[in-house]
N, C-alpha and C. Protein backbone atom coordinates (compact mmCIF):
# COMPACT_ATOMS: atom_id res chain seq x y z
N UNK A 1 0.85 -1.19 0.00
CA UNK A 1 0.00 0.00 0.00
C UNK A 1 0.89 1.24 0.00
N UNK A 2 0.73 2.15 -0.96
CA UNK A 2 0.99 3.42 -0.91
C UNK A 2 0.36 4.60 -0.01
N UNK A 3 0.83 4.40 1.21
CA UNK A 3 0.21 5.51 2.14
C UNK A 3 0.14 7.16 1.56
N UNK A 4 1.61 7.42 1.14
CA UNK A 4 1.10 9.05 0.92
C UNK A 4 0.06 9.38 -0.28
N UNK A 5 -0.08 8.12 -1.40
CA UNK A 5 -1.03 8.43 -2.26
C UNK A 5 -2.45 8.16 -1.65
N UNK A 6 -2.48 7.30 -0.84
CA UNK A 6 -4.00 6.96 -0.30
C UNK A 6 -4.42 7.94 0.73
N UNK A 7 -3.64 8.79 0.87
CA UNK A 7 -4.11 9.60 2.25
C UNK A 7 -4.71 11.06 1.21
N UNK A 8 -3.69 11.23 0.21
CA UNK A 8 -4.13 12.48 -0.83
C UNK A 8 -5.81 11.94 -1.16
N UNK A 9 -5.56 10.60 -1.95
CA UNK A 9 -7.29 10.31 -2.56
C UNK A 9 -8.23 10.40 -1.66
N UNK A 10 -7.63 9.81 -0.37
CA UNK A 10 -8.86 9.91 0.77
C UNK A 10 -9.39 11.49 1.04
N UNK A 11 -8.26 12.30 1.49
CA UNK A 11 -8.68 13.72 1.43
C UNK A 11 -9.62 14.31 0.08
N UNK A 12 -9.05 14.04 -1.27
CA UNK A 12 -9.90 14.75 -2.17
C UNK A 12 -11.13 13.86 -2.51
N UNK A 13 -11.15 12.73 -1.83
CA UNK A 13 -12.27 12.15 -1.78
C UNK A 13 -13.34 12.47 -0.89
N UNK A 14 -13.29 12.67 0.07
CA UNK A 14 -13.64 13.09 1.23
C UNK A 14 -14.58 14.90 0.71
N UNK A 15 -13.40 15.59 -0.04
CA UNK A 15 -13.57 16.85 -0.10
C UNK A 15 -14.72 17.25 -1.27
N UNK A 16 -14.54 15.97 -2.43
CA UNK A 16 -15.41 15.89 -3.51
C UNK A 16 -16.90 15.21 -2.73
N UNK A 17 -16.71 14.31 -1.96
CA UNK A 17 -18.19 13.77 -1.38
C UNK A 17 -18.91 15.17 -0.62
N UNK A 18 -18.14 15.91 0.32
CA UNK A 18 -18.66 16.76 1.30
C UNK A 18 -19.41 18.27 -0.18
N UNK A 19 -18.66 18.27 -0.98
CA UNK A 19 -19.33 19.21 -2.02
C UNK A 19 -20.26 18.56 -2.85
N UNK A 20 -20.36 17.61 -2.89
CA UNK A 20 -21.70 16.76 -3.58
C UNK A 20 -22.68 16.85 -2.73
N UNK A 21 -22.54 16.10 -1.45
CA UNK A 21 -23.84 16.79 -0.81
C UNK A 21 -24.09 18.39 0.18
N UNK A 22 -23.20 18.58 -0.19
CA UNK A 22 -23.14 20.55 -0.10
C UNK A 22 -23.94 20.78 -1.20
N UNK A 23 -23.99 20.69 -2.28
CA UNK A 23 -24.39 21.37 -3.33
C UNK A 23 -26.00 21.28 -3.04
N UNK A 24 -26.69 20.39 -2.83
CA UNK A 24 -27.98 20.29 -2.40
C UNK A 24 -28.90 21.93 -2.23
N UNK A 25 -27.88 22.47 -1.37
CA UNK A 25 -28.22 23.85 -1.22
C UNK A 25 -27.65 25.27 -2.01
N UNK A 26 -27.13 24.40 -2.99
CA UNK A 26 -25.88 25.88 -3.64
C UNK A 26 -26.57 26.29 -4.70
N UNK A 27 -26.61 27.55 -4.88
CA UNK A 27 -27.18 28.62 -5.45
C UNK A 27 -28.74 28.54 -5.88
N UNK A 28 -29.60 28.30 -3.91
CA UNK A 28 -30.25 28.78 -3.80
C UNK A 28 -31.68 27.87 -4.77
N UNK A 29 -31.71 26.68 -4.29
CA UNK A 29 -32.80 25.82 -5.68
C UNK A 29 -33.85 25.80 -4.79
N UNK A 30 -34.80 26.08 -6.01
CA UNK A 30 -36.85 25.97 -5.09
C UNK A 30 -36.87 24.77 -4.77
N UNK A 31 -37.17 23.97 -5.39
CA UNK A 31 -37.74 22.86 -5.09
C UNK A 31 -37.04 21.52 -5.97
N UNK A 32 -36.18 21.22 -5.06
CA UNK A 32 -35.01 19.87 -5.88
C UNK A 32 -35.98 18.39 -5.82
N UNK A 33 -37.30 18.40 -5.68
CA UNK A 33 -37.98 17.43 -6.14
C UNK A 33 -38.57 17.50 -7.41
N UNK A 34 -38.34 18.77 -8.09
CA UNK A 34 -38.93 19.20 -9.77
C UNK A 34 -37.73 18.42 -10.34
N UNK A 35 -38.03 18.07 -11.96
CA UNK A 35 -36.89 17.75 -12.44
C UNK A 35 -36.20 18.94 -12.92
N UNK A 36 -36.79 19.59 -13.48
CA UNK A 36 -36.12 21.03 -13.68
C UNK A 36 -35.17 21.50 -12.62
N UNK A 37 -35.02 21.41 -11.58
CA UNK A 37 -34.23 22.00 -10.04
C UNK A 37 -33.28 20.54 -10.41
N UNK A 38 -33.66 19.39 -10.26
CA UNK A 38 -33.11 18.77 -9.91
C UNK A 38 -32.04 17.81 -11.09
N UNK A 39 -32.33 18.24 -12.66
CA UNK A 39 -31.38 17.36 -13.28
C UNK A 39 -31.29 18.41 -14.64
N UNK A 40 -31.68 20.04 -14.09
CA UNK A 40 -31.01 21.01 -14.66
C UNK A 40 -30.16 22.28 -13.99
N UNK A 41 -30.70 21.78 -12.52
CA UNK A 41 -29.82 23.27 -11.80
C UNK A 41 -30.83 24.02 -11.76
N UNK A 42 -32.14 24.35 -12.40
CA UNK A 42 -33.17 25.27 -12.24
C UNK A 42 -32.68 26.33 -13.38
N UNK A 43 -32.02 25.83 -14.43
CA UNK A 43 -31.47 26.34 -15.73
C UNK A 43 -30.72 27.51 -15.32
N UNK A 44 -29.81 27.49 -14.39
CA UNK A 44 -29.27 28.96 -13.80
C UNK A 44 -27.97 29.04 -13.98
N UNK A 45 -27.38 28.17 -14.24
CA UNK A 45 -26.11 27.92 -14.42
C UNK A 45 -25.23 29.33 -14.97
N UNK A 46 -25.60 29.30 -15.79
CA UNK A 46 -24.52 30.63 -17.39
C UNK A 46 -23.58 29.59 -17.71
N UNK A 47 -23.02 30.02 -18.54
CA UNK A 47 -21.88 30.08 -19.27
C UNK A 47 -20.72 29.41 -18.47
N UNK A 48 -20.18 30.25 -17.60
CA UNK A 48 -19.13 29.89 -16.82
C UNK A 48 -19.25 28.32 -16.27
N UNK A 49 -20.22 28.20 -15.44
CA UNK A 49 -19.90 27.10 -14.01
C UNK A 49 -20.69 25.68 -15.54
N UNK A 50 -21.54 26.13 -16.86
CA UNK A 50 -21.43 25.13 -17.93
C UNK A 50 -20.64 24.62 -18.24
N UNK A 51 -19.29 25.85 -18.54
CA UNK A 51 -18.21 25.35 -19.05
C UNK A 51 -17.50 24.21 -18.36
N UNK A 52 -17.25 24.46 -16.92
CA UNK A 52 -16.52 23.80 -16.05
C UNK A 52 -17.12 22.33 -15.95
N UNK A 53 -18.75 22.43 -16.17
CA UNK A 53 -19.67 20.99 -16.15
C UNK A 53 -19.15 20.25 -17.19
N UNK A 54 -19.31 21.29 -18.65
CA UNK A 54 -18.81 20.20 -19.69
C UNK A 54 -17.42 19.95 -19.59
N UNK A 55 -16.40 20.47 -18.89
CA UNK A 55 -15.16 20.21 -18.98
C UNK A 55 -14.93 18.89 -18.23
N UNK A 56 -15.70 18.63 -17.06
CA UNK A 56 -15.49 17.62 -16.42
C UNK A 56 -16.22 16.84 -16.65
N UNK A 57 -17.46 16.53 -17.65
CA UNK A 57 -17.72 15.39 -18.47
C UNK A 57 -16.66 14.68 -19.66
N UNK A 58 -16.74 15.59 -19.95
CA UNK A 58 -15.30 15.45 -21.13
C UNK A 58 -14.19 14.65 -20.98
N UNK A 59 -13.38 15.61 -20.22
CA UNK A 59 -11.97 15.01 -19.44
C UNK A 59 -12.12 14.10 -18.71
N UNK A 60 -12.50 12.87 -18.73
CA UNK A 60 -12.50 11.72 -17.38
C UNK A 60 -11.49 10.73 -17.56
N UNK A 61 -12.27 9.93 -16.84
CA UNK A 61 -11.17 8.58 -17.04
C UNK A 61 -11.07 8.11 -18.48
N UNK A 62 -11.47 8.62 -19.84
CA UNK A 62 -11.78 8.15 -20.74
C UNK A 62 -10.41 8.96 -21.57
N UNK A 63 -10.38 10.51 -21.05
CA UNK A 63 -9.31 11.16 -21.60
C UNK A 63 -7.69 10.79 -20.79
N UNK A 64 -7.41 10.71 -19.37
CA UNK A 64 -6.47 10.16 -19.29
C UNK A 64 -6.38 8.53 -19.33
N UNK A 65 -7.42 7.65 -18.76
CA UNK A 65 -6.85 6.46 -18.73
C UNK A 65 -7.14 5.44 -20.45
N UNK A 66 -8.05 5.70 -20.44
CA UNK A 66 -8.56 4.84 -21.88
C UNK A 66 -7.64 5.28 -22.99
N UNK A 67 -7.63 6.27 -23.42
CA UNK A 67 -7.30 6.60 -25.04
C UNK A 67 -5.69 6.43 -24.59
N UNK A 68 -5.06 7.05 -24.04
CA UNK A 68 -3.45 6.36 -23.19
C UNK A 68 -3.32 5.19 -23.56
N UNK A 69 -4.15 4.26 -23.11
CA UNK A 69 -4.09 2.69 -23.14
C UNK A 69 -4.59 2.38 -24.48
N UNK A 70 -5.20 2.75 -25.35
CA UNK A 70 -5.56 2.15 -26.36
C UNK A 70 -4.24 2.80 -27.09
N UNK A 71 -3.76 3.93 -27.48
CA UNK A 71 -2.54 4.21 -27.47
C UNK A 71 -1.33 3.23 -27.54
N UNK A 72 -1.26 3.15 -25.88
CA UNK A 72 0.06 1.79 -25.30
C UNK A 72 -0.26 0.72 -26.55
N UNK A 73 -1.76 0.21 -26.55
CA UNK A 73 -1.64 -1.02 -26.83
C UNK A 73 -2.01 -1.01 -28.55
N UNK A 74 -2.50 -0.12 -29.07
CA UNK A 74 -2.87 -0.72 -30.30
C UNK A 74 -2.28 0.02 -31.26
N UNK A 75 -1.60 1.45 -31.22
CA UNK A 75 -0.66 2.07 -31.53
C UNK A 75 -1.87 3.53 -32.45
N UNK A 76 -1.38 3.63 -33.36
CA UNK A 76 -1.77 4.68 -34.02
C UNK A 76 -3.81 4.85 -34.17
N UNK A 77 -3.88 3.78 -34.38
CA UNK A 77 -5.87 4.06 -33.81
C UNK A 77 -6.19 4.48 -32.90
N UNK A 78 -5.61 4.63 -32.07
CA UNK A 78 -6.17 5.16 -30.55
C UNK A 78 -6.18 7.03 -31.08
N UNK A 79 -5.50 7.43 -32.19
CA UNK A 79 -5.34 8.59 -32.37
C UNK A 79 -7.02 9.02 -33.04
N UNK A 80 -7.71 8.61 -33.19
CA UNK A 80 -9.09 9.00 -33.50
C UNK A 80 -9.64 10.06 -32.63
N UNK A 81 -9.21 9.64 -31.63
CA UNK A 81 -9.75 10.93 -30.30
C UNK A 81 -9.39 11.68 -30.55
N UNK A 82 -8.80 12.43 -31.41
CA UNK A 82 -8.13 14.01 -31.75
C UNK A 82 -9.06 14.45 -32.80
N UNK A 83 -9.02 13.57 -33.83
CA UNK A 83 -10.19 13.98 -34.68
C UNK A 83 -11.31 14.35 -34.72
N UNK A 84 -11.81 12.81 -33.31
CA UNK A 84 -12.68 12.55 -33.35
C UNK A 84 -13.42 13.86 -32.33
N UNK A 85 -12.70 14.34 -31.51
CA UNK A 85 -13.01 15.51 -30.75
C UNK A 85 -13.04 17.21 -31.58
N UNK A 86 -12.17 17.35 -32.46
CA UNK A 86 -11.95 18.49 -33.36
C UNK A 86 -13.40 18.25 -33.97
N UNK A 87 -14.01 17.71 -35.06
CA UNK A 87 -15.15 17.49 -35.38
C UNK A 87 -16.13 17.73 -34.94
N UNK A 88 -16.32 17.13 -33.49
CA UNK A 88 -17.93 16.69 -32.99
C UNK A 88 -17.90 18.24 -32.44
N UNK A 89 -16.90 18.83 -32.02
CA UNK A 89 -17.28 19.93 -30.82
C UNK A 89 -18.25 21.04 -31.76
N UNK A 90 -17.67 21.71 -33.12
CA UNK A 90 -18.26 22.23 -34.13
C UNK A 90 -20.09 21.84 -34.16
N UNK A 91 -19.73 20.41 -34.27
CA UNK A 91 -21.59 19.86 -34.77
C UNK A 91 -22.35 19.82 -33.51
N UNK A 92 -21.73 19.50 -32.41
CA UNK A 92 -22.74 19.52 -31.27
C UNK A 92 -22.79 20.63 -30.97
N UNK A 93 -22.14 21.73 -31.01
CA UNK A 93 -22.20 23.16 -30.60
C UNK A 93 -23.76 23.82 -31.37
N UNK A 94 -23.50 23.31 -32.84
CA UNK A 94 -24.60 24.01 -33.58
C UNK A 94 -25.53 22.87 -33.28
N UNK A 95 -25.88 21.94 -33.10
CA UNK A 95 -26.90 21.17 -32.75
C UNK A 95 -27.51 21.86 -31.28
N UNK A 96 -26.70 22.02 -30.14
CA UNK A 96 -27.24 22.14 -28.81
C UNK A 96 -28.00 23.68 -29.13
N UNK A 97 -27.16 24.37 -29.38
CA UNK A 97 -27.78 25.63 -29.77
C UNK A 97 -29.61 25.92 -29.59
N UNK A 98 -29.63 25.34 -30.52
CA UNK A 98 -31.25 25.40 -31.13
C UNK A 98 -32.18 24.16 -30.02
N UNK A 99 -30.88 23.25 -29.73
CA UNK A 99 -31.90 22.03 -28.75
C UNK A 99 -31.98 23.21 -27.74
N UNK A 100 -31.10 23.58 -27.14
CA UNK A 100 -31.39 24.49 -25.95
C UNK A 100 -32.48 25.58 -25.87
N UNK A 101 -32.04 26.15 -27.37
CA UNK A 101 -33.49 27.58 -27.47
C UNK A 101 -34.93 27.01 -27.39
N UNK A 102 -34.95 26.12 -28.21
CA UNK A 102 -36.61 25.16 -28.03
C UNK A 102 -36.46 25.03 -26.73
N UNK A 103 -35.73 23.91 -26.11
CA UNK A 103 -36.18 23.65 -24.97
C UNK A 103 -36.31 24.73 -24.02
N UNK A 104 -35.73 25.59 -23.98
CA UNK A 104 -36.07 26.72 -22.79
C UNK A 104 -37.10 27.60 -23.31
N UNK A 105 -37.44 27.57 -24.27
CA UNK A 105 -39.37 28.52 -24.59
C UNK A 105 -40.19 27.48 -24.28
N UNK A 106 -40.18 26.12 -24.50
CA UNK A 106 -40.94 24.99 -23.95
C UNK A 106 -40.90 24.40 -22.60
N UNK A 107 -39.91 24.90 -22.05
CA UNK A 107 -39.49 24.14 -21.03
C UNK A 107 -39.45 22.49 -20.48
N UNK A 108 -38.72 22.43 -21.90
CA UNK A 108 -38.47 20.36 -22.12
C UNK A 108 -37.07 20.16 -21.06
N UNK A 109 -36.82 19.36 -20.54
CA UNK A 109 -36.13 18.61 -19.54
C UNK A 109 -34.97 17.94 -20.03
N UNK A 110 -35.32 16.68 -21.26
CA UNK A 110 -34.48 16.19 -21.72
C UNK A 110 -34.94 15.61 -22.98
N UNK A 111 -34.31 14.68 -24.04
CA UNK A 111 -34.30 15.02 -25.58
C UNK A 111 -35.13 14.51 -25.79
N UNK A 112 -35.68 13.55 -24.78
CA UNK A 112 -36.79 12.91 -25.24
C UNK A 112 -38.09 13.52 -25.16
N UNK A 113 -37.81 14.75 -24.39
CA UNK A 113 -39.43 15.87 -24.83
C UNK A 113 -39.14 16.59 -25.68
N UNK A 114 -38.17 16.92 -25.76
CA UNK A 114 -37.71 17.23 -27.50
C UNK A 114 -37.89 16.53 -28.36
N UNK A 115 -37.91 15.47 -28.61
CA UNK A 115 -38.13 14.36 -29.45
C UNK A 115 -40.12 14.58 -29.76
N UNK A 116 -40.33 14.28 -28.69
CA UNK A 116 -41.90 14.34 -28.13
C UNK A 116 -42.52 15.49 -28.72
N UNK A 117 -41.94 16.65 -28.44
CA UNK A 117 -42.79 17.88 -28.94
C UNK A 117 -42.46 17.98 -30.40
N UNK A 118 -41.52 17.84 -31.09
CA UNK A 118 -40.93 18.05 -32.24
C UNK A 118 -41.81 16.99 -33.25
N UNK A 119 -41.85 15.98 -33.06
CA UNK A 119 -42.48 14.86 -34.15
C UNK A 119 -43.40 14.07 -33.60
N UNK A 120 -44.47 14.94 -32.22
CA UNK A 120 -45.67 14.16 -31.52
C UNK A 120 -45.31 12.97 -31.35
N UNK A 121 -44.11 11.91 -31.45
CA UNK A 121 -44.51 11.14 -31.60
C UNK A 121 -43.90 10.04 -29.63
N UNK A 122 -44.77 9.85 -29.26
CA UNK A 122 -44.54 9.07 -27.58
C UNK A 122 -43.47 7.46 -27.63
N UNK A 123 -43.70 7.06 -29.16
CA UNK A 123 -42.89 5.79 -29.13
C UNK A 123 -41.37 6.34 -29.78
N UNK A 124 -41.44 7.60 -30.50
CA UNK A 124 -40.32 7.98 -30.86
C UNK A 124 -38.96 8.92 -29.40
N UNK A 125 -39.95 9.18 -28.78
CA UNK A 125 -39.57 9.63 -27.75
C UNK A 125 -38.99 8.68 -27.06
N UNK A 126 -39.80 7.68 -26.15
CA UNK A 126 -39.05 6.73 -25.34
C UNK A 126 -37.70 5.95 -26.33
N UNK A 127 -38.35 5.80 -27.36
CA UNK A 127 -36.84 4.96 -27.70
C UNK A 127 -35.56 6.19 -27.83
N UNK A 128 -35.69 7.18 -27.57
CA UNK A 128 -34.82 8.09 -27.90
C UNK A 128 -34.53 8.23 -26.15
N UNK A 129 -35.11 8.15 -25.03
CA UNK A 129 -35.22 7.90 -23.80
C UNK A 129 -33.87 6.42 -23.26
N UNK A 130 -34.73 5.80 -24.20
CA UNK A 130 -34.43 4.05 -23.55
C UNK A 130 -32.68 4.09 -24.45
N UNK A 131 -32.18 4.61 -25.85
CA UNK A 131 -30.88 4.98 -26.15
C UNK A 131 -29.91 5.25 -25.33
N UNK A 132 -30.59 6.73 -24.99
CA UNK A 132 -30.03 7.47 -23.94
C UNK A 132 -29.25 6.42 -22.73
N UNK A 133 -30.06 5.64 -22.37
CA UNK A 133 -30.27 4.91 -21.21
C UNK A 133 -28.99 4.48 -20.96
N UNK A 134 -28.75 3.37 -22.47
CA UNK A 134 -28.25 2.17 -22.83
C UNK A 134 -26.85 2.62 -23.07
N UNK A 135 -26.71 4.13 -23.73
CA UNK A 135 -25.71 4.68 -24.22
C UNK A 135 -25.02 5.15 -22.85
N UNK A 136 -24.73 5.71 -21.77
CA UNK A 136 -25.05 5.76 -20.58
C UNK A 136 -24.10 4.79 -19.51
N UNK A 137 -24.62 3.64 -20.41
CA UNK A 137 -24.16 2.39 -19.48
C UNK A 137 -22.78 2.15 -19.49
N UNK A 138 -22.53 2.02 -20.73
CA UNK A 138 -20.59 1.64 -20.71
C UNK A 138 -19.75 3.27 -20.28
N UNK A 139 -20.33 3.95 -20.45
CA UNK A 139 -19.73 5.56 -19.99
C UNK A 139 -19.22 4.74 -18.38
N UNK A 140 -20.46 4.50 -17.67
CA UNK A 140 -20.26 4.36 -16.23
C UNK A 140 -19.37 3.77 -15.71
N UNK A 141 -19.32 2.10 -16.50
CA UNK A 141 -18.29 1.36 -16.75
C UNK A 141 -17.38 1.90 -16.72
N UNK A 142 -16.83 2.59 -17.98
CA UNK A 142 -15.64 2.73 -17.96
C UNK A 142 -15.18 3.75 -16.81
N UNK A 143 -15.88 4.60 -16.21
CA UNK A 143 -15.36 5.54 -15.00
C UNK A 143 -15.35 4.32 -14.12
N UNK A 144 -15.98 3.21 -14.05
CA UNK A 144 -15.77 2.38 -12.64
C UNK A 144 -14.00 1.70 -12.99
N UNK A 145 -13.74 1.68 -13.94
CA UNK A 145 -12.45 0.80 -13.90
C UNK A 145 -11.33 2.04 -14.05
N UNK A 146 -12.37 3.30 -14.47
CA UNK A 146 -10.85 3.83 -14.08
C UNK A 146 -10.65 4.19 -12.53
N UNK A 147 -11.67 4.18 -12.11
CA UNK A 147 -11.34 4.66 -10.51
C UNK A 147 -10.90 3.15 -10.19
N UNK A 148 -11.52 2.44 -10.94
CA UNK A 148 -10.67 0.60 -9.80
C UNK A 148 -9.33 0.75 -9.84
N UNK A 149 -8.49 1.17 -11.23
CA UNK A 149 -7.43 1.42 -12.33
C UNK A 149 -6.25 2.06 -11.19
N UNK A 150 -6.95 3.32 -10.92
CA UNK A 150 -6.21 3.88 -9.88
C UNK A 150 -6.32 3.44 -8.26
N UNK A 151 -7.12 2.35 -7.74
CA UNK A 151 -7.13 2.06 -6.76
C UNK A 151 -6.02 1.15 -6.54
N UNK A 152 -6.05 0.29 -7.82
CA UNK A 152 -5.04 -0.74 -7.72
C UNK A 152 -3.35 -0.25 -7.60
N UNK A 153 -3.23 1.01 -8.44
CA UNK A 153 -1.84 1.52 -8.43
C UNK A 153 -1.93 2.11 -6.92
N UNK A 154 -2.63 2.49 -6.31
CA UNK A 154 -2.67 2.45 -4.83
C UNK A 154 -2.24 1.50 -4.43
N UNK A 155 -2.45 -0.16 -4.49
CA UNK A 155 -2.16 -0.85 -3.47
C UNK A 155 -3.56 -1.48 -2.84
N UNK A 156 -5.10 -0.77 -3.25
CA UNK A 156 -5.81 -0.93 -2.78
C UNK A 156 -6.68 -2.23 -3.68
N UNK A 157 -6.94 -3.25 -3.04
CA UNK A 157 -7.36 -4.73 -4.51
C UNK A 157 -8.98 -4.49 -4.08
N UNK A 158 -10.01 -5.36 -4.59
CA UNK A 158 -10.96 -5.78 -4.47
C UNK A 158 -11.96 -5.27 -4.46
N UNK A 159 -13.08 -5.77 -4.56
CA UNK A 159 -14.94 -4.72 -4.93
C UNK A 159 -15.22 -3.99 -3.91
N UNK A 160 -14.79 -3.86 -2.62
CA UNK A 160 -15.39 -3.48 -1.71
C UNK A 160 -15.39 -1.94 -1.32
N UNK A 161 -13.98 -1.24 -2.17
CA UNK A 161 -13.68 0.33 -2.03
C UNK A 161 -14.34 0.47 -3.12
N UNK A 162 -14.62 -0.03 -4.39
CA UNK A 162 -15.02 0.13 -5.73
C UNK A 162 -16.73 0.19 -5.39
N UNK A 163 -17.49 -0.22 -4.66
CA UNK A 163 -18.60 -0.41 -4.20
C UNK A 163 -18.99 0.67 -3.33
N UNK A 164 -18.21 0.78 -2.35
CA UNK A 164 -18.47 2.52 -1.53
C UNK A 164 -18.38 3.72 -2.17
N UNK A 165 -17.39 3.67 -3.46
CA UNK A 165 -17.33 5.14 -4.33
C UNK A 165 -18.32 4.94 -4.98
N UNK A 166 -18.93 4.24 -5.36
CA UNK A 166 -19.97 4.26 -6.39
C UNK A 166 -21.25 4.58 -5.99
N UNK A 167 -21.53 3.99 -4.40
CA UNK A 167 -22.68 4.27 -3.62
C UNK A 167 -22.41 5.72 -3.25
N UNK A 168 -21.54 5.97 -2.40
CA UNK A 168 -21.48 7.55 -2.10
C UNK A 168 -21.66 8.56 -3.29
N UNK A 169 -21.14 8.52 -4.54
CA UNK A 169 -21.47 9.02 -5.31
C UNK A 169 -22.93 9.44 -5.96
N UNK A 170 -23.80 7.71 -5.79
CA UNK A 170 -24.94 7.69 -6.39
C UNK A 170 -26.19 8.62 -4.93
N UNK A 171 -25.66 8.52 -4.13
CA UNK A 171 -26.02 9.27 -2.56
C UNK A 171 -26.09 10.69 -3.10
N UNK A 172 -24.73 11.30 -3.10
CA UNK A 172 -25.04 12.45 -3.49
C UNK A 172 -25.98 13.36 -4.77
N UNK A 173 -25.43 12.55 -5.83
CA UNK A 173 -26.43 12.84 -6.90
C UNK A 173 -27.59 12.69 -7.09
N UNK A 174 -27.82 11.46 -6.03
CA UNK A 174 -29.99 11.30 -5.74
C UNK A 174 -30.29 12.74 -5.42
N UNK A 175 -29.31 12.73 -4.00
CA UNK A 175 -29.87 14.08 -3.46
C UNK A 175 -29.63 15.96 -3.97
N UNK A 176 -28.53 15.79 -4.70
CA UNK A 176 -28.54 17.29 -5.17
C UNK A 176 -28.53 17.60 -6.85
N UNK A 177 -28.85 16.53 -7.64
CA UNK A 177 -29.35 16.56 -8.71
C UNK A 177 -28.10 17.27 -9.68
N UNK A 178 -28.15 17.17 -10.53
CA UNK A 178 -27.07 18.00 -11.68
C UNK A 178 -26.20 19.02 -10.73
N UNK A 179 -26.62 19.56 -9.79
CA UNK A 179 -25.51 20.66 -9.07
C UNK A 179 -24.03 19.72 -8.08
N UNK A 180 -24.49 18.68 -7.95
CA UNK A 180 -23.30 17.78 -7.56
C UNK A 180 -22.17 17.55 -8.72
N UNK A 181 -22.58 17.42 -9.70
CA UNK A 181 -21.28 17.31 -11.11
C UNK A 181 -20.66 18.69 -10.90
N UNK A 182 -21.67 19.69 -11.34
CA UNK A 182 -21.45 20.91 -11.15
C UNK A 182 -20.50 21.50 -10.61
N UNK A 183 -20.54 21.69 -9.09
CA UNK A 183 -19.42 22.18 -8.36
C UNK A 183 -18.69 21.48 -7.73
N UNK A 184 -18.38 19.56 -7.94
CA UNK A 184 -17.57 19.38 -8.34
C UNK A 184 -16.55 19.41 -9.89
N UNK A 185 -17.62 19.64 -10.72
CA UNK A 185 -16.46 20.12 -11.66
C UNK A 185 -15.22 21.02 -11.87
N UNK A 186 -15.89 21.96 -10.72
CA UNK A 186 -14.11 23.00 -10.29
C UNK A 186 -13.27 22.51 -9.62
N UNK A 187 -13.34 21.59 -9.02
CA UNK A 187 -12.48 20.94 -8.14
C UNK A 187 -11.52 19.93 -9.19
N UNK A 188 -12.58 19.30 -9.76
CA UNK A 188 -12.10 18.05 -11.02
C UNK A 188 -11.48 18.97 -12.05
N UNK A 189 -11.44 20.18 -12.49
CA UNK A 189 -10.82 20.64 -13.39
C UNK A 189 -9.67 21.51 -13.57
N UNK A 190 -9.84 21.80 -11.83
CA UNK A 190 -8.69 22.41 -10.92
C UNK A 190 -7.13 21.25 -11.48
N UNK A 191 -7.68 19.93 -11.02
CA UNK A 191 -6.61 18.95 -10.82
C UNK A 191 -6.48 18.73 -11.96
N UNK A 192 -7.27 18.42 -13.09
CA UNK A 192 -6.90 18.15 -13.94
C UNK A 192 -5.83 19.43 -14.83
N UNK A 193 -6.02 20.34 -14.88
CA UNK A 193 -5.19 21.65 -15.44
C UNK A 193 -3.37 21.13 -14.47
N UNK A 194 -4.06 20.90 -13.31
CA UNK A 194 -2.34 20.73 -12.41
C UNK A 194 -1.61 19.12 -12.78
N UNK A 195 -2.72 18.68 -12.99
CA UNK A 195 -2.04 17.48 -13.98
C UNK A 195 -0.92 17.21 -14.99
N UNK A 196 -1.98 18.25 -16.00
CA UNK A 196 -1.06 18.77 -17.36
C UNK A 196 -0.14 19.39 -17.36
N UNK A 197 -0.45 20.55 -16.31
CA UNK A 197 1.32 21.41 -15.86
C UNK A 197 2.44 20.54 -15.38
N UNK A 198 2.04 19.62 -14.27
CA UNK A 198 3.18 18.91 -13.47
C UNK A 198 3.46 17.91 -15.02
N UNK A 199 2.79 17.38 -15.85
CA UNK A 199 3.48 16.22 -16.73
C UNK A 199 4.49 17.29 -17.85
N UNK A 200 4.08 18.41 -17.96
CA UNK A 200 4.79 19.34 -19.01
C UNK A 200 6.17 19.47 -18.41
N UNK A 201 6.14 20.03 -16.63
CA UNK A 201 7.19 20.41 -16.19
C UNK A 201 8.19 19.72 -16.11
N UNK A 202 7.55 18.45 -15.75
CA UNK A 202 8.03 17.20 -15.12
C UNK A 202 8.82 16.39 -16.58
């Protein structure tokens, strides 16, 4: 076991759980049993504390540990993620755009009332719902093995720490809805920026 690394994760673990369920109350939400309060923020966000949300969707275990490793192991394909990121940011930018303007004169939630209001149609919706769902699933995955990924270079083996981060996590986000990613995303994007400096310097 690596003590001085397990004592750092424990602290910013500790510090990321206590702001997940902090956030419950941060900036002031009516009623976090609406879905609107609760899996948009109460649309209050701006610009800024968005940016920091999408930055720390983005950057995860997928940008340092996965594409690295597909990298290590399969050599020049793993380079798609450069492309593949230069591209999409352009088309989803002009796609969200307009999803966002509809949805905030309608006040739709998620794509599947977009889906819903746009082409009436309730079976076109759920399957655009039930996608979502499915699409979703290996994302999670892969954040569970990268946090296992780094438990193990800890020193730390087996399901049982891998099982408490996942519950504490799913704890906080029951309870403070989209504002738990949120303001942990400054924290997660804090480290990640000191990441990139210490590997440049270093």
């Amino acid at each position: 076991m690596k003590t001085t690394e397990i004592v750092i994760f424990a602290l910013l673990f500790l510090l990321v759980s206590g702001l997940g369920f902090v956030a419950a109350r941060w900036r002031r939400p009516g009623d976090l049993a609406t879905l609107n309060e609760w899996g948009l923020g109460g649309r209050g966000f701006g610009g800024w504390i968005t940016w920091f949300l999408v930055g720390g969707d983005l950057y995860t275990a997928y940008t340092f540990v996965a594409v690295p490793a597909l990298i290590f192991g399969a050599g020049a394909m793993g380079f798609y993620a450069v492309p593949y990121t230069v591209v999409v940011y352009p088309m989803v930018m002009l796609v969200l755009v307009r999803l966002w303007s509809v949805s905030h004169v309608h006040n739709l939630v998620t794509p599947a009332d977009f889906v819903r209001l746009r082409f009436g149609s309730p079976t076109l919706a759920l399957l655009v719902a039930i996608t979502g769902i499915v699409a979703t699933m290996p994302y999670i995955a892969l954040q569970l093995i990268g946090i296992e990924a780094v438990l193990k270079t800890m020193g730390v083996t087996g399901d049982l720490p891998l099982i408490i981060a996942f519950a504490i996590l799913a704890a906080y986000t029951y309870q403070s809805g989209l504002r738990a990613p949120a303001l942990i995303a400054f924290v997660k994007d804090s480290l990640i920026y000191l990441v990139i400096l210490v590997a440049i310097v270093y």
